[in-house]
Each structure stands twice: as structure tokens, then as C-alpha cells.
C-alpha atoms as a PDB file:
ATOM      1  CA  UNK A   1     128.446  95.105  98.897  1.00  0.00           C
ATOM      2  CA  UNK A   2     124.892  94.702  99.036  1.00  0.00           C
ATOM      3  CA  UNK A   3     123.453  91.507  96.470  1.00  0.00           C
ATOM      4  CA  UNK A   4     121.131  92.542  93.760  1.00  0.00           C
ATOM      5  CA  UNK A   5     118.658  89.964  94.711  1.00  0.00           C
ATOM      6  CA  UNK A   6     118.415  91.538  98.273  1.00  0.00           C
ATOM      7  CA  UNK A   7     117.685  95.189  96.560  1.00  0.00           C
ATOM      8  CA  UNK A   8     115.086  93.346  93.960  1.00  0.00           C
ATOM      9  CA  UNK A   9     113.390  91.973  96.681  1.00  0.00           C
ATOM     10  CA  UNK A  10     113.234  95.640  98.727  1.00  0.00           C
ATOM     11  CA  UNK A  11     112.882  97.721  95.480  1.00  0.00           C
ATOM     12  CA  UNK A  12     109.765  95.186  94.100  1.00  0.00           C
ATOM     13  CA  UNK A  13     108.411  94.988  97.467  1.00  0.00           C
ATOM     14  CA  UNK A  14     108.106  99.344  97.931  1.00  0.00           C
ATOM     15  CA  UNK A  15     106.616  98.982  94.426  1.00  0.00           C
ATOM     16  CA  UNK A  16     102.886  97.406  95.725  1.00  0.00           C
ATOM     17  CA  UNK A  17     102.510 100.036  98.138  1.00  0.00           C
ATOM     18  CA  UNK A  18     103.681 102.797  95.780  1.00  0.00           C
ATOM     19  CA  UNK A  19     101.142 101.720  93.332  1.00  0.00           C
ATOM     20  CA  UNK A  20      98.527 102.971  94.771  1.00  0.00           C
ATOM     21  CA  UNK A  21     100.608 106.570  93.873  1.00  0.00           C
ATOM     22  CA  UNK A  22      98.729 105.606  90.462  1.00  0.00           C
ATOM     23  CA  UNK A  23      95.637 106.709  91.747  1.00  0.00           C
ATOM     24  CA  UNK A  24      96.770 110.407  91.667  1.00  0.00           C
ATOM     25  CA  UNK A  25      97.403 110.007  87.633  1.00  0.00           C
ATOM     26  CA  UNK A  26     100.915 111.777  87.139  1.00  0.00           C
ATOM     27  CA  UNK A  27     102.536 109.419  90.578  1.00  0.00           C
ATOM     28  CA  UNK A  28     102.170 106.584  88.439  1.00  0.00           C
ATOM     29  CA  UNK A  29     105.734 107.084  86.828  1.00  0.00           C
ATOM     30  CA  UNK A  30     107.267 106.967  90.374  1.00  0.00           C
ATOM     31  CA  UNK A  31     105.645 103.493  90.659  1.00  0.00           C
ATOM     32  CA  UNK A  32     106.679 102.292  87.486  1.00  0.00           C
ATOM     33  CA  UNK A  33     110.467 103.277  88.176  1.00  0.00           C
ATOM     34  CA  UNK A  34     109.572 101.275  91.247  1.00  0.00           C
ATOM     35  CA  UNK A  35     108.442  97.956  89.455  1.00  0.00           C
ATOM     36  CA  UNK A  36     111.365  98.352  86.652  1.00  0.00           C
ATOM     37  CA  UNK A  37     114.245  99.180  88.856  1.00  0.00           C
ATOM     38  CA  UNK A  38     112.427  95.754  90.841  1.00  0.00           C
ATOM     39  CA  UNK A  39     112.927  93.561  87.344  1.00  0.00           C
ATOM     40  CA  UNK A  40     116.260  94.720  86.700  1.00  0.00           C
ATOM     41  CA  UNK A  41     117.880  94.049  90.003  1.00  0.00           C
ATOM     42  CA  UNK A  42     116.304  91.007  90.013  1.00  0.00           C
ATOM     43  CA  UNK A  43     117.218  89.638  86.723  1.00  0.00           C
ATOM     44  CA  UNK A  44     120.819  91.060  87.567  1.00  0.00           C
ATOM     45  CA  UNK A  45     120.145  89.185  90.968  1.00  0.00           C
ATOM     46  CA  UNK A  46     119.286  85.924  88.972  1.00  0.00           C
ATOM     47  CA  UNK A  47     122.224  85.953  86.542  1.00  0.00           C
ATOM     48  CA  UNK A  48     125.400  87.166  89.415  1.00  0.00           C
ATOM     49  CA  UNK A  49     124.077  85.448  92.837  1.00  0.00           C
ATOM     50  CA  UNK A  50     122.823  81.612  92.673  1.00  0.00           C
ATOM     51  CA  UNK A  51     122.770  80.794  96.194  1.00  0.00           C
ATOM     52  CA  UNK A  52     119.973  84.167  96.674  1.00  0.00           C
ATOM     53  CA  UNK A  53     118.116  83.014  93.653  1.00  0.00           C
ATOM     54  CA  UNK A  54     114.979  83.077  95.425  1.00  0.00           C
ATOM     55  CA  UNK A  55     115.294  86.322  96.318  1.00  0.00           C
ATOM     56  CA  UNK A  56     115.600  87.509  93.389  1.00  0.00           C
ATOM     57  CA  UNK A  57     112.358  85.689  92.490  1.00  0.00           C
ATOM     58  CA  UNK A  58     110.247  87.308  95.140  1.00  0.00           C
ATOM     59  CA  UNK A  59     111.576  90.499  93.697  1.00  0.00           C
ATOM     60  CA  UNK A  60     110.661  89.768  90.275  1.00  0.00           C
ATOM     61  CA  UNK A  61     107.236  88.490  91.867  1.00  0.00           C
ATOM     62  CA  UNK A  62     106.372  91.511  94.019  1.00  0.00           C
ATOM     63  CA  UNK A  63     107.376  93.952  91.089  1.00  0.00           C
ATOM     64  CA  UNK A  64     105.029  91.941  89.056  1.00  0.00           C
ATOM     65  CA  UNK A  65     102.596  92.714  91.528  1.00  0.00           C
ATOM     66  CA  UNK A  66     103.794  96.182  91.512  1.00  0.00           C
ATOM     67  CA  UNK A  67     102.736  96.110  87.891  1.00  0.00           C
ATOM     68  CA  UNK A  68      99.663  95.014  88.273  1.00  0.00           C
ATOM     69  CA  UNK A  69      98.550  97.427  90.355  1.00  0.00           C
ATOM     70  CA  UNK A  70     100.089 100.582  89.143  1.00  0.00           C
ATOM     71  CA  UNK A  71      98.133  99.439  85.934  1.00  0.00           C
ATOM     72  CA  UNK A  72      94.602  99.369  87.748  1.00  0.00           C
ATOM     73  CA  UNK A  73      95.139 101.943  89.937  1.00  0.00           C
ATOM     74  CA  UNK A  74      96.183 104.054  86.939  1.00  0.00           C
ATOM     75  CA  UNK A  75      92.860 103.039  85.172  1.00  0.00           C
ATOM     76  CA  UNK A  76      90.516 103.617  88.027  1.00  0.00           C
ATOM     77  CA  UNK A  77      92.230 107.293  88.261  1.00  0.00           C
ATOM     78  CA  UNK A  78      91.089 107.926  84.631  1.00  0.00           C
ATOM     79  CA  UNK A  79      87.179 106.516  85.456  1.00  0.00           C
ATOM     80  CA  UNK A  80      87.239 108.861  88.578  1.00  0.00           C
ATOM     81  CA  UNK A  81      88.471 111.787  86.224  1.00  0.00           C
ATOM     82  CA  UNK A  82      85.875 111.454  84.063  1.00  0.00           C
ATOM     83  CA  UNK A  83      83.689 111.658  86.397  1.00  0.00           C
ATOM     84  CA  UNK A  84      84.276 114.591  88.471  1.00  0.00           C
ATOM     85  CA  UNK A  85      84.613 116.283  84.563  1.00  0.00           C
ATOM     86  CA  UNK A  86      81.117 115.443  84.302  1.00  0.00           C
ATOM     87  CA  UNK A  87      79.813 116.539  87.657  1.00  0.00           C
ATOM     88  CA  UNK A  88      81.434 119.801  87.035  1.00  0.00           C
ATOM     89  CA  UNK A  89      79.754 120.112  83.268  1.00  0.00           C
ATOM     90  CA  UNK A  90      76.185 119.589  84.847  1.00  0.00           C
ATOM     91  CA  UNK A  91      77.118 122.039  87.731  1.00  0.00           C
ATOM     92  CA  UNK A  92      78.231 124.870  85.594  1.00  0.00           C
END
């Protein structure tokens, strides 16, 4: 069997490169699954395993990361939106 805090550690690791999915608008869900699967297994990590505790922290850590990202990423999609929107108003 595979230890939670091992999986937190992949799972919240994929979820910084995945957050630049965000950029796209509609990936950012995928990242976000990414990021909370990356809490979970780590706070499941935390409370079952002691002696991979710190595992389980990087997890946490890089999901927070993960976060972080997925939450500018998402916002700089929206910015770059508008302003292809507005391009196209002055162009038709």
C-alpha cells in the first residue's frame, strides 16, 4: 500500500505545473482538483503516517503553491480576455 504522504507529495507537486492550465480559463478546475486532492492526502498523510510527516508537509506546501498559482494564472486569463474582447469591438 502506497502512504498518503507519498501521494500528497506527488499529487501537490503535479498541481504547480498544472496551474498554469488556469491560464486557459475553464482548465482551472483540473488544477484545483489537483491542489485539493494535494491537501487531503496530506492531512490524511499527517494524521495515519508519523515517521513520513514531512512528506506530507511538502505536499501540503507544494499544493499551497498549487493554489497560488491556479489563483493568478486564473486572474491573468480574465485580464487577457478582456482584452482580446476589446480588440475585437474596435475591429468590428
Amino acid at each position: 500500500m502506497v502512504p498518503f504522504s507519498l501521494v500528497a507529495l506527488i499529487v501537490g507537486a503535479l498541481s504547480i505545473p498544472c496551474a498554469f492550465f488556469a491560464l486557459n480559463g475553464g482548465a482551472a478546475f483540473f488544477s484545483l482538483a489537483l491542489v485539493l486532492g494535494g491537501f487531503v492526502l496530506g492531512a490524511l498523510g499527517l494524521l495515519r503516517d508519523r515517521e513520513r510527516s514531512g512528506l506530507a508537509l511538502v505536499g501540503i506546501a507544494c499544493s499551497l503553491v498549487g493554489l497560488i498559482l491556479t489563483v493568478i494564472c486564473f486572474a491573468c486569463s480574465g485580464c487577457a480576455v478582456c482584452r482580446v474582447q476589446a480588440a475585437l469591438r474596435v475591429i468590428l
